[in-house]
Protein backbone atom coordinates (compact mmCIF):
# COMPACT_ATOMS: atom_id res chain seq x y z
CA UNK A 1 -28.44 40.95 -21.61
CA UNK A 2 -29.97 38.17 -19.70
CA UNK A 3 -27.96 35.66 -21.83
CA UNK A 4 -25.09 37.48 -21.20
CA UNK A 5 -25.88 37.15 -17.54
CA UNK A 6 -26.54 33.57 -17.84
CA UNK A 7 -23.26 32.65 -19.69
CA UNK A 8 -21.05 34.77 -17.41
CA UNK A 9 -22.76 33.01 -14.32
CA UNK A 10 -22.38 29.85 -15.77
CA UNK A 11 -18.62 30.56 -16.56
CA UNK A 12 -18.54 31.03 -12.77
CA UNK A 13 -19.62 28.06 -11.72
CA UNK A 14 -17.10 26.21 -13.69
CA UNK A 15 -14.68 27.98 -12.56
CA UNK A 16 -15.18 27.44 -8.69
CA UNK A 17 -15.95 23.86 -9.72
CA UNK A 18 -12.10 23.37 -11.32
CA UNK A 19 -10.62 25.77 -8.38
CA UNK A 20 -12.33 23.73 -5.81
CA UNK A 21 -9.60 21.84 -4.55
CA UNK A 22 -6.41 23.80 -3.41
CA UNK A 23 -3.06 22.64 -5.38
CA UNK A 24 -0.24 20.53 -3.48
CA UNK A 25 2.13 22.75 -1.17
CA UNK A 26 5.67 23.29 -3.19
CA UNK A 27 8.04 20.70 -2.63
CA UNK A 28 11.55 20.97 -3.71
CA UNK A 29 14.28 18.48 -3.75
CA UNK A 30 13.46 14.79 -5.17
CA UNK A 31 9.72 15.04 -4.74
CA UNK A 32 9.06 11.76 -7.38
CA UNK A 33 9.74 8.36 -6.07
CA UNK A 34 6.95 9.16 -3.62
CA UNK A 35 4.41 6.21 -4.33
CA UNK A 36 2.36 5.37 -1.79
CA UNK A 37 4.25 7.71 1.17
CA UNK A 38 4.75 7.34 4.76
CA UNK A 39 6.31 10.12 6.36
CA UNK A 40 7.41 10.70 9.94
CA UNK A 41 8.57 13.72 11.89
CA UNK A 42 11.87 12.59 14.33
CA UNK A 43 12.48 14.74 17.73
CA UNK A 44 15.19 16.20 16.13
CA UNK A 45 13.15 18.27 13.17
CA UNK A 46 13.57 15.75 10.48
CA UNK A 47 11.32 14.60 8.10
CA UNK A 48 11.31 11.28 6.79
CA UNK A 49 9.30 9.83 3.77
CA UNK A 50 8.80 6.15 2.97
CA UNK A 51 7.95 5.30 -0.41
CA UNK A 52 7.06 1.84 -2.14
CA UNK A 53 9.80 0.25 -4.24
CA UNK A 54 12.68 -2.19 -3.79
CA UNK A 55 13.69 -2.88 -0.04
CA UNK A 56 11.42 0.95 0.70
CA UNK A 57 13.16 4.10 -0.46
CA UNK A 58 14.22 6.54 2.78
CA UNK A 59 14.02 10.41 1.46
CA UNK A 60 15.06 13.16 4.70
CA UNK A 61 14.19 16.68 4.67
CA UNK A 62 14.58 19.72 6.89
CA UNK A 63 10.88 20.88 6.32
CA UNK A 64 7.91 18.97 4.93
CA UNK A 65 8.46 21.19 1.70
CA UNK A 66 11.95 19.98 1.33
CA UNK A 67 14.74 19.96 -0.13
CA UNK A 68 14.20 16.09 -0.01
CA UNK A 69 16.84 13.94 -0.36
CA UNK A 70 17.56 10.36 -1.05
CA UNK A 71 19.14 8.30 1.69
CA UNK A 72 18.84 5.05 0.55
CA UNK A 73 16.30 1.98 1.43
CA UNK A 74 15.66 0.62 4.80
CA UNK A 75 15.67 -3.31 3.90
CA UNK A 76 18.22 -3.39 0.74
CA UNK A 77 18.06 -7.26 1.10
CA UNK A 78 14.28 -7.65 1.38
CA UNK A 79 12.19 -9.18 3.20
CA UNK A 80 12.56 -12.46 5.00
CA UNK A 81 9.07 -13.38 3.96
CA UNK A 82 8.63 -16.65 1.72
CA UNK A 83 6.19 -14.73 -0.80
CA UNK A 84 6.91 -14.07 -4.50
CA UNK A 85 7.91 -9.82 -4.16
CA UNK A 86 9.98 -9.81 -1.34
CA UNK A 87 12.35 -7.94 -2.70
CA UNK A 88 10.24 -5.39 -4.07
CA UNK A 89 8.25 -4.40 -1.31
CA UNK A 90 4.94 -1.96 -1.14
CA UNK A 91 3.16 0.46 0.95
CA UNK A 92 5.34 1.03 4.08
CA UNK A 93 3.76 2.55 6.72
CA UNK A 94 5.84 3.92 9.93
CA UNK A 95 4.92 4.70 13.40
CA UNK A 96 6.52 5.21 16.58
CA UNK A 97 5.68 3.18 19.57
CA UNK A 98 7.67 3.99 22.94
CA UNK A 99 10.99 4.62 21.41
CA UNK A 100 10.70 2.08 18.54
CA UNK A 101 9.49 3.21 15.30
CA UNK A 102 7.74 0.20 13.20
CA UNK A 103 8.26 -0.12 9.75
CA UNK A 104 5.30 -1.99 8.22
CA UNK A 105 5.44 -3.43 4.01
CA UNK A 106 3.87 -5.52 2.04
CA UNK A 107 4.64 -8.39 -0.01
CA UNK A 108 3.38 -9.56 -2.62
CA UNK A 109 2.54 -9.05 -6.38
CA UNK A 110 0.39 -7.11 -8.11
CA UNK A 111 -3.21 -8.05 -8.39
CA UNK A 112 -2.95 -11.31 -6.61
CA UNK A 113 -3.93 -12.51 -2.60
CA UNK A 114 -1.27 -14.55 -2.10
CA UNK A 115 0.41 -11.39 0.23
CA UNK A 116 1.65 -10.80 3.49
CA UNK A 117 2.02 -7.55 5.42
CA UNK A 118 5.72 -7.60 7.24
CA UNK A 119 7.58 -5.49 10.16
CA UNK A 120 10.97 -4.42 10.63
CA UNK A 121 12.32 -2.19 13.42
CA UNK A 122 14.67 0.85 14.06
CA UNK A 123 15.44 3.21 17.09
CA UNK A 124 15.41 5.92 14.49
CA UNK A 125 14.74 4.97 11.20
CA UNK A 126 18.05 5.66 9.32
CA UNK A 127 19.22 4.08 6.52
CA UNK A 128 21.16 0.79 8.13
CA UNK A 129 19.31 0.77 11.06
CA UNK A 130 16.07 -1.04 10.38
CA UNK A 131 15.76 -5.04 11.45
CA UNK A 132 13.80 -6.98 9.69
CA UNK A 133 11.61 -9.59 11.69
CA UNK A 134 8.82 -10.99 9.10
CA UNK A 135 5.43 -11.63 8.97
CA UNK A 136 2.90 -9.80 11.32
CA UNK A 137 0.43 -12.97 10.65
CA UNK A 138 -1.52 -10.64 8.77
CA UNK A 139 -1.26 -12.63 5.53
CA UNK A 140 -3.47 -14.00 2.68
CA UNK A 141 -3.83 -17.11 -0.04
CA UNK A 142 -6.41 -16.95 -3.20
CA UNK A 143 -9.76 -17.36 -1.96
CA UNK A 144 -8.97 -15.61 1.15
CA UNK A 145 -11.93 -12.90 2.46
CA UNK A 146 -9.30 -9.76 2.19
CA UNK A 147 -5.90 -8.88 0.43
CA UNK A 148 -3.32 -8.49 3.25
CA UNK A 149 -1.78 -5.38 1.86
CA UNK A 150 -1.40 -1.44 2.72
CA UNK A 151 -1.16 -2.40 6.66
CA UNK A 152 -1.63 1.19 8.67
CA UNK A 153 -0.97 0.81 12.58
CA UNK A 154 -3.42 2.90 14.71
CA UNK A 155 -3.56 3.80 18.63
CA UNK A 156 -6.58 3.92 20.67
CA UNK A 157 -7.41 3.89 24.16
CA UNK A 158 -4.41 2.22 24.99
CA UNK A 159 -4.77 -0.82 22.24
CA UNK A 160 -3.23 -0.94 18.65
CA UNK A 161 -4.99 -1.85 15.83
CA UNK A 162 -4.06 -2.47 12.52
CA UNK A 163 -6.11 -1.20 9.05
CA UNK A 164 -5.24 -3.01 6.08
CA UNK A 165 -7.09 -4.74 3.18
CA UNK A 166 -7.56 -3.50 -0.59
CA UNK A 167 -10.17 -4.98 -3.30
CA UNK A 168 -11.68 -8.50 -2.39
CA UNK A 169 -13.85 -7.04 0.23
CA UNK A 170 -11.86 -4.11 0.77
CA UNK A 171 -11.02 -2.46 3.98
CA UNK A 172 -10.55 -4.93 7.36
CA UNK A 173 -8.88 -3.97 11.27
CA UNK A 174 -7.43 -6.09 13.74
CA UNK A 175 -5.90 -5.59 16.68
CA UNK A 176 -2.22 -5.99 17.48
CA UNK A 177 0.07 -6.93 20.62
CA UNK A 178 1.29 -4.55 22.53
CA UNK A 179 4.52 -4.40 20.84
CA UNK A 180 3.03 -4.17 17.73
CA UNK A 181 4.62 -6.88 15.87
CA UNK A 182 2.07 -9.31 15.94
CA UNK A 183 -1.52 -9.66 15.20
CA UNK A 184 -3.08 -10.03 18.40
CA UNK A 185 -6.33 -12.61 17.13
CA UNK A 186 -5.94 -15.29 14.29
CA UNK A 187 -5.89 -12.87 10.73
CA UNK A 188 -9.43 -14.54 10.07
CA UNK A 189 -11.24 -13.22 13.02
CA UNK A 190 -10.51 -9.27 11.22
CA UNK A 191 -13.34 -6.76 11.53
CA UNK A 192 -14.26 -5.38 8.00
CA UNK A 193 -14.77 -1.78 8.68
CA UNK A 194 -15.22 -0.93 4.48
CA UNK A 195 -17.24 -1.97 1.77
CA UNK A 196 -18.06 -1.33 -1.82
CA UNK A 197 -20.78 -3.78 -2.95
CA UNK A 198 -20.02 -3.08 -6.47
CA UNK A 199 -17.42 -4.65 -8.59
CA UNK A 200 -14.21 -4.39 -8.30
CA UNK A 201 -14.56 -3.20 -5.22
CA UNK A 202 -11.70 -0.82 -5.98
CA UNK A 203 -10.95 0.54 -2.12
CA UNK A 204 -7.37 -0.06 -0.25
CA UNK A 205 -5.04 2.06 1.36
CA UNK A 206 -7.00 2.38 4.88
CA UNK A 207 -5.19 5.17 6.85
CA UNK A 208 -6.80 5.67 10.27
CA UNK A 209 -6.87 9.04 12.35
CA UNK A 210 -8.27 10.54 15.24
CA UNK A 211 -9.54 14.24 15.41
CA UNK A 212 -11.14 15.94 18.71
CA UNK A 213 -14.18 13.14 19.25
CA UNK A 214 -13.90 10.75 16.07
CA UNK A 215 -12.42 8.29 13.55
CA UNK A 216 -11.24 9.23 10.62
CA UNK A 217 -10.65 6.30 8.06
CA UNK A 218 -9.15 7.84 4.84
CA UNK A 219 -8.73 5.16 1.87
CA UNK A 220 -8.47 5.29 -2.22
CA UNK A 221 -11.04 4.58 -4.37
CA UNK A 222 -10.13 3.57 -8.26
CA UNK A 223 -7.61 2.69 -10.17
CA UNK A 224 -4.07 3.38 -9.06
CA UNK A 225 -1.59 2.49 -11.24
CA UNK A 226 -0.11 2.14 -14.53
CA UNK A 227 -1.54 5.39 -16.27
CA UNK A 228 1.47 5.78 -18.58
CA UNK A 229 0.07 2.18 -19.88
CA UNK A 230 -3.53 2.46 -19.53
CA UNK A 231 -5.81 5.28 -18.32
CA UNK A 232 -9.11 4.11 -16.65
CA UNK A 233 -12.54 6.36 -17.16
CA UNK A 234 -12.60 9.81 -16.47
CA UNK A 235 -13.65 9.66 -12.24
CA UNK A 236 -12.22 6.00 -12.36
CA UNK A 237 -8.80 7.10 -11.50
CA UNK A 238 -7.20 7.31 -7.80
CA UNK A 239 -9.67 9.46 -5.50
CA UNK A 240 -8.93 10.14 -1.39
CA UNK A 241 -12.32 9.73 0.65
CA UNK A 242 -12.95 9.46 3.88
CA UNK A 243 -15.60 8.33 6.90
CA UNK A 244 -15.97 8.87 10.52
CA UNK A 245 -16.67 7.32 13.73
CA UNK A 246 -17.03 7.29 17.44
CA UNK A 247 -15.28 4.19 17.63
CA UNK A 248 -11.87 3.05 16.26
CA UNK A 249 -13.33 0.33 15.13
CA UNK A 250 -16.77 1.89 13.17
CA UNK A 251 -19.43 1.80 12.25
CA UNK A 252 -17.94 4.58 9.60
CA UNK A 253 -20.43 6.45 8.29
CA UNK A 254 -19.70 9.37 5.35
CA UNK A 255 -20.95 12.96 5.38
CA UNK A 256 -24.48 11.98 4.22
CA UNK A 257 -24.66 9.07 6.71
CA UNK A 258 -24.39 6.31 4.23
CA UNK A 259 -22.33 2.99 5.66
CA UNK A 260 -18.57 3.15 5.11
CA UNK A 261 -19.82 -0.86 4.55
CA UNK A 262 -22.49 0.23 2.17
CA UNK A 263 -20.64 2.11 -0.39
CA UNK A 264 -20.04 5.30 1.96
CA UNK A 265 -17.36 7.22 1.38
CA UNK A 266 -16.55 11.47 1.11
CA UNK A 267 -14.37 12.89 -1.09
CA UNK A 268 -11.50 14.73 0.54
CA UNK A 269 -9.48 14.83 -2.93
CA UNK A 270 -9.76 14.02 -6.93
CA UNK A 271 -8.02 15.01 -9.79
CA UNK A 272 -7.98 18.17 -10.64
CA UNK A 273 -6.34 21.09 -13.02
CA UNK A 274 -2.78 19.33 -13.63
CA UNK A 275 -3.19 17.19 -10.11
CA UNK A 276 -3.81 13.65 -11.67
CA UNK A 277 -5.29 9.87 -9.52
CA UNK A 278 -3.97 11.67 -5.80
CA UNK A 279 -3.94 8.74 -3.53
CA UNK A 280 -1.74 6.26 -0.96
CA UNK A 281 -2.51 8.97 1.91
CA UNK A 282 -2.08 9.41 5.18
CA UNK A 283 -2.28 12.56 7.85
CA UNK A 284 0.25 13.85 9.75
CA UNK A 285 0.05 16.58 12.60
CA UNK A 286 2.66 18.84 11.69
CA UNK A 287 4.28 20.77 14.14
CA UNK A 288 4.02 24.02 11.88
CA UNK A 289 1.02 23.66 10.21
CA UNK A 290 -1.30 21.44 12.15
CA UNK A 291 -2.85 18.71 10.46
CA UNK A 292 -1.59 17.68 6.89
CA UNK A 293 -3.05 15.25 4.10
CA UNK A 294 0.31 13.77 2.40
CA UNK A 295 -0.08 11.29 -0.75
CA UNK A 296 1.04 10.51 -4.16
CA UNK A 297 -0.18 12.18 -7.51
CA UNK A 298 0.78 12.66 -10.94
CA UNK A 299 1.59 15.47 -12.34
CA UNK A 300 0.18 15.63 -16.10
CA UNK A 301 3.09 18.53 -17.05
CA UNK A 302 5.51 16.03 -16.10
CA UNK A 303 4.23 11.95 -16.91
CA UNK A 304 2.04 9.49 -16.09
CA UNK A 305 4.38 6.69 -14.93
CA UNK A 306 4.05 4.87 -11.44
CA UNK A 307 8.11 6.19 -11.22
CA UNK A 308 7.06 10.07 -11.96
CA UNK A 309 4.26 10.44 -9.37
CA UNK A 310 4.72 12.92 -7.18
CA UNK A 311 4.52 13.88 -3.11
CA UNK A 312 1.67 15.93 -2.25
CA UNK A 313 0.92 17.45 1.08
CA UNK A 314 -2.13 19.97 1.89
CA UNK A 315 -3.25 21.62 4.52
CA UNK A 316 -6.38 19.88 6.47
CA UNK A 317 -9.19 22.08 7.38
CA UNK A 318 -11.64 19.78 10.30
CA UNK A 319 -13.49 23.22 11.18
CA UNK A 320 -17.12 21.46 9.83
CA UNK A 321 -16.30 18.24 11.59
CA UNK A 322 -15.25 16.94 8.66
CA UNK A 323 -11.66 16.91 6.45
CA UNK A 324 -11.39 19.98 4.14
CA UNK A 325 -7.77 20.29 2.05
């Protein structure tokens, strides 16, 4: 009997461990083409999503569910930065200023620093309305301290601040103009603000937000990309962590206390059941249901492929002071 007991408790365990995460919210429309999303809720109840890919795909919805639809890309002719990839640009990001929303990309090619991150403009960010104006200064050459990629614009206490970096020292901020547009300081004065000692330093994708008193600075950890082709370790793939802070601008410190320049980092989200590598987040505070973690997954009943990844969103639970999907 006490076996019995022991196997059936066991069994338990497991079984909260694989149900500890709660699945994606349904999405319905064209919820692939979704890598590394940005999405935006307009005045006028629609949803946008920005996803990585040629001049930046433009999906609109009704809800944050869907039905999503595709409207085109905002920069069909690229960007008007002299990098190899600027016309196949990465990880927008979009944000509203006054009554300008700011579209920022990044150029460059895979697995190299020779990158920029760029800006383009639009009154309201339909397809044919965006203006491209270049580089943000916010750029990088081989042997430079940071990758200037996955740029994420942040507001606080009346300054703007951008969060970019990913791999060769990871995770840097710097503050921007006042019309956001510009970096504000030379790119090489940049405050790192995360850190994994250990090689490959495999963190990028800085998304910063603030919740009641702190910081929030949500980023990936792992490998991204490519799973049709290759499939890191099991634990190497894609993860979502996160740190906090009084300050904007850190120190970040996880859930334990351990530096967000040490290493530090809490898991908000990892693979699990057929929700493969989530990852390329960001947080939104939905009108309906508060605050929301979007990103991009894989689905393992449907493929592996960068192009087959899939738009997340959860529901984010900061009850315990910390992020909870």
């Amino acid at each position: 009997m006490q076996s019995i007991l022991l196997i059936s408790t066991f069994l338990s365990v497991l079984s909260v461990t694989a149900d500890a995460y709660t699945k994606p919210l349904p999405c319905s429309g064209t919820c692939n083409n979704t890598h590394d999303p940005s999405l935006v809720y307009r005045d006028d109840g629609t949803y946008f999503r920005f996803s990585t890919g040629g001049g930046i795909a433009i999906h609109t919805a009704p809800s944050i569910q869907g039905p999503w639809t595709y409207s085109g890309t905002a920069l069909p002719n690229g960007s008007r930065i002299n990098k190899t990839g600027n016309q196949d640009l990465w990880a927008p990001d979009v944000a509203k200023v006054g009554s300008t929303y700011y579209l920022y990309y990044s150029v460059g090619t895979f697995a190299s620093q020779d990158s920029a991150i760029g800006v383009a403009t639009s009154t309201t960010m339909d397809v044919g309305s965006w203006t491209d104006l270049g580089s943000t200064g916010v750029e990088s050459v081989a042997g430079s301290k940071f990758n200037a990629i996955d740029g994420n614009l942040q507001s606080a206490n009346g300054k703007l601040y951008m969060n970019f970096g990913s791999f060769w020292s990871d995770l840097f901020q710097i503050e921007m103009t006042a019309t956001p547009t510009q970096a504000a300081t030379t790119v090489t004065s940049a405050n790192q603000i995360a850190f994994v000692p250990t090689p490959p330093q495999a963190q990028e994708a800085a998304f910063g937000y603030q919740y009641g008193d702190y910081y929030y600075l949500f980023f990936s950890v792992g490998s991204c990309c490519r799973y049709d082709l290759t499939r890191p370790a099991p634990g190497k793939e894609y993860k979502i962590q996160v740190c906090r802070a009084n300050s904007v601008s850190g120190p970040f410190v996880d859930k334990s206390g351990k530096s967000c320049l040490e290493g530090g980092g809490t898991t908000v989200l990892k693979s699990h059941g057929w929700v493969y590598g989530p990852g390329g987040q960001g947080v939104i505070n939905d009108p309906k249901l508060g605050p929301v973690l979007y990103y991009h997954y894989v689905n393992t009943h449907i493929g592996y492929s960068d192009g087959q990844k899939q738009f997340g969103v959860n529901r984010l639970n900061f009850s315990s002071g910390w992020p909870v999907v």
